[in-house]
Protein backbone atom coordinates (compact mmCIF):
# COMPACT_ATOMS: atom_id res chain seq x y z
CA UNK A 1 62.46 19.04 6.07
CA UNK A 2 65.05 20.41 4.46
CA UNK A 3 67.03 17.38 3.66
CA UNK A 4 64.44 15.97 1.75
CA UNK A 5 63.67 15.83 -1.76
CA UNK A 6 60.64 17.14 -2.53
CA UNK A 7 60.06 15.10 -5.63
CA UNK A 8 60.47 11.91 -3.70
CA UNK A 9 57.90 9.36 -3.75
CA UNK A 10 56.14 7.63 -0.44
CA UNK A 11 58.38 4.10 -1.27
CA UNK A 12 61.87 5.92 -1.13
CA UNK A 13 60.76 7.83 1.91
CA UNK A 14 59.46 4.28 3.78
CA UNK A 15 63.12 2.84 2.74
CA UNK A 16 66.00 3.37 5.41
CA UNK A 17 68.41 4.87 4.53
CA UNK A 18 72.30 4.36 5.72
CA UNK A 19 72.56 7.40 7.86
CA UNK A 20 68.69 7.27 9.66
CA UNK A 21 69.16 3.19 10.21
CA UNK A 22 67.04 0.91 9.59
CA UNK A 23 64.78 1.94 13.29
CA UNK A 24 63.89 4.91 12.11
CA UNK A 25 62.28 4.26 8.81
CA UNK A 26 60.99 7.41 7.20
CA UNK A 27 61.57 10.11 9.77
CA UNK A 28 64.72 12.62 9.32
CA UNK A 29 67.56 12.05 10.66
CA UNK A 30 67.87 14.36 13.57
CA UNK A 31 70.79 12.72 15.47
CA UNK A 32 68.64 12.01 18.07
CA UNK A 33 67.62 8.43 19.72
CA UNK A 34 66.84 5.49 17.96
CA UNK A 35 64.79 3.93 20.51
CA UNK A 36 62.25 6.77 20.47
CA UNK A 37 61.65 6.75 16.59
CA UNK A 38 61.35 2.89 17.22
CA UNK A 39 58.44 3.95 19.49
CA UNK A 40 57.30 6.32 18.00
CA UNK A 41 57.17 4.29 14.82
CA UNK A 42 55.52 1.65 17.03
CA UNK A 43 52.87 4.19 18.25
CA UNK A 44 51.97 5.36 14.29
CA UNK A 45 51.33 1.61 13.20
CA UNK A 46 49.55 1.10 16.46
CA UNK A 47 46.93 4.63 15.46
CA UNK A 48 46.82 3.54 11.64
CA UNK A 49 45.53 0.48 12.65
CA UNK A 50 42.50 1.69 15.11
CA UNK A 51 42.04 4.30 11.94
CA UNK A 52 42.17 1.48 9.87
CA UNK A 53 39.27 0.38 11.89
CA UNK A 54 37.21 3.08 12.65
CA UNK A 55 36.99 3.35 8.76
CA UNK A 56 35.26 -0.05 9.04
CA UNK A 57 32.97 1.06 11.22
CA UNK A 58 32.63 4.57 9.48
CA UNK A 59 31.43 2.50 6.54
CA UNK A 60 29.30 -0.13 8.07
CA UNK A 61 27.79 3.19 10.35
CA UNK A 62 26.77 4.73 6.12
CA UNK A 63 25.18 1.77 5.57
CA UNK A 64 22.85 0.96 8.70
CA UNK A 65 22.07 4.87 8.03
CA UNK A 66 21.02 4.15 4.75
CA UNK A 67 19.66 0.85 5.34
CA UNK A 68 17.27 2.86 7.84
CA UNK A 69 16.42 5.40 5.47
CA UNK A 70 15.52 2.97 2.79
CA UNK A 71 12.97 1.14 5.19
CA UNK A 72 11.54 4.88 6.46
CA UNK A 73 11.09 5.85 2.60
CA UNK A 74 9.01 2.55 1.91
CA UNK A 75 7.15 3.15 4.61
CA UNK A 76 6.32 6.43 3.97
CA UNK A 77 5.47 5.39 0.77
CA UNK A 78 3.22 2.87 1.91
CA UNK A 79 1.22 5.51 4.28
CA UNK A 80 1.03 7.67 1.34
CA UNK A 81 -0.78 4.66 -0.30
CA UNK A 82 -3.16 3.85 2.35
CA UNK A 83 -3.45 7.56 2.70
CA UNK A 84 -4.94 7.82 -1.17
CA UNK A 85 -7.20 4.30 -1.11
CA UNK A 86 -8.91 5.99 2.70
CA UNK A 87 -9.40 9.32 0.77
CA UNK A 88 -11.22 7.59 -1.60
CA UNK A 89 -13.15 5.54 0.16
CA UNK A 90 -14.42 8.96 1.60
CA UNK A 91 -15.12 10.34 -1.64
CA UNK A 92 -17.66 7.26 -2.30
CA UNK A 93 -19.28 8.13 1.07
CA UNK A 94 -21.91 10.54 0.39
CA UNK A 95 -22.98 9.15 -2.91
CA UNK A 96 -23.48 5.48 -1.17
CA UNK A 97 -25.13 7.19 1.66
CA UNK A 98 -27.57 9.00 -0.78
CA UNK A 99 -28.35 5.66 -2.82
CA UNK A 100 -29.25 4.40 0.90
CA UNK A 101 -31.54 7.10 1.83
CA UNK A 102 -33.12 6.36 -1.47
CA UNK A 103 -33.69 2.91 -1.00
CA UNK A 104 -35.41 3.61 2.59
CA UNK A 105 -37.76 6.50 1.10
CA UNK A 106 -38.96 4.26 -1.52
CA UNK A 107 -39.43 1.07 0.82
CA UNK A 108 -41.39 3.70 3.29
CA UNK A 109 -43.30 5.02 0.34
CA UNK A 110 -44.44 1.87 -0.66
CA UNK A 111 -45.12 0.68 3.17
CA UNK A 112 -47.87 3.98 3.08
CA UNK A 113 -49.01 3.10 -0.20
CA UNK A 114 -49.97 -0.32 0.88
CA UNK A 115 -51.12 0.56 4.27
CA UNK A 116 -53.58 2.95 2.68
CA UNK A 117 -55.21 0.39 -0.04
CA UNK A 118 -57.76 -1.66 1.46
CA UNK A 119 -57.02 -4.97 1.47
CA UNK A 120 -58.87 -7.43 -0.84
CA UNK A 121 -61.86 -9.12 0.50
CA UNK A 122 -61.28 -12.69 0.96
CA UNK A 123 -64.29 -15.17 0.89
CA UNK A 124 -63.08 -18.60 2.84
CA UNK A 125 -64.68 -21.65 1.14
CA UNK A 126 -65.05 -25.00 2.81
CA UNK A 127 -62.74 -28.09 0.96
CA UNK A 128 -64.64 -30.23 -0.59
CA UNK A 129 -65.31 -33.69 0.93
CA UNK A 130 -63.39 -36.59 -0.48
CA UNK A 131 -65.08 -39.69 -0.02
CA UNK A 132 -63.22 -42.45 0.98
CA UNK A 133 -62.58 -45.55 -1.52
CA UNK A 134 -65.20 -48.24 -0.77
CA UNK A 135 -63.76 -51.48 -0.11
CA UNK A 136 -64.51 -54.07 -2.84
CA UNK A 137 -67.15 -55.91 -1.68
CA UNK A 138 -66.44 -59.28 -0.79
CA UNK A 139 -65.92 -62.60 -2.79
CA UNK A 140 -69.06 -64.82 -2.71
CA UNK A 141 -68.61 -67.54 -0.28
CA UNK A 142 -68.80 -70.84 -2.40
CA UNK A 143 -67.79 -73.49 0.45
CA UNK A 144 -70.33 -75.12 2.58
């Protein structure tokens, strides 16, 4: 690369010049053949393309990764969630299960209590006897 500026920008080294043609756009003249720097030139656009494409799909590759992270992280958080309201529920266990075993000793208590009173004497008495209404008695037969 000794024929080349070293200050040059990327524009004036795309531009053909008189000596390389216009075939062999931005490679040094060697004095070779024109027909392989056209295919050669051919080849590069043909690579930067495909690069040009596997940056595409380098970038849409980020994304589904971080897509899937994002939904693993909101479902972690999620479990953690559940995680807290079940250890919870837990904690409430024992002091529910005490109040229960209250309750039942008190009901039995009270079951014993009342088996062991004597029950109170009850004396049956007959109903009284309604009468029935007596019918008025007849109107007095004035025809003959």
């Amino acid at each position: 690369m000794a024929g080349l500026d070293p200050k040059a920008n990327v524009t004036q080294l795309q531009r053909p010049t008189a000596a390389e043609g216009a075939g062999t756009a931005g490679l040094p003249p060697t004095g070779g053949d024109d027909h392989m720097y056209a295919m050669l030139s051919q080849r590069m656009t043909r690579i930067e393309t495909e690069f040009g494409g596997l940056k595409r799909i380098q970038d849409m590759t980020v994304l589904s990764v971080l897509g899937v992270g994002a939904i693993v992280i909101a479902l972690l958080i999620y479990g953690l969630t559940r995680i807290d309201q079940v250890s919870e529920r837990v904690s409430k266990i024992p002091s529910e299960i005490s109040a229960d075993l209250r309750d039942i000793s008190k009901t039995l208590a009270e079951s014993i209590t009342a088996a062991k009173q004597q029950p109170p004497q009850v004396i049956l008495m007959p109903a009284p006897q309604q009468q029935a209404p007596q019918a008025p008695p007849p109107p007095p037969n004035t025809r003959r």
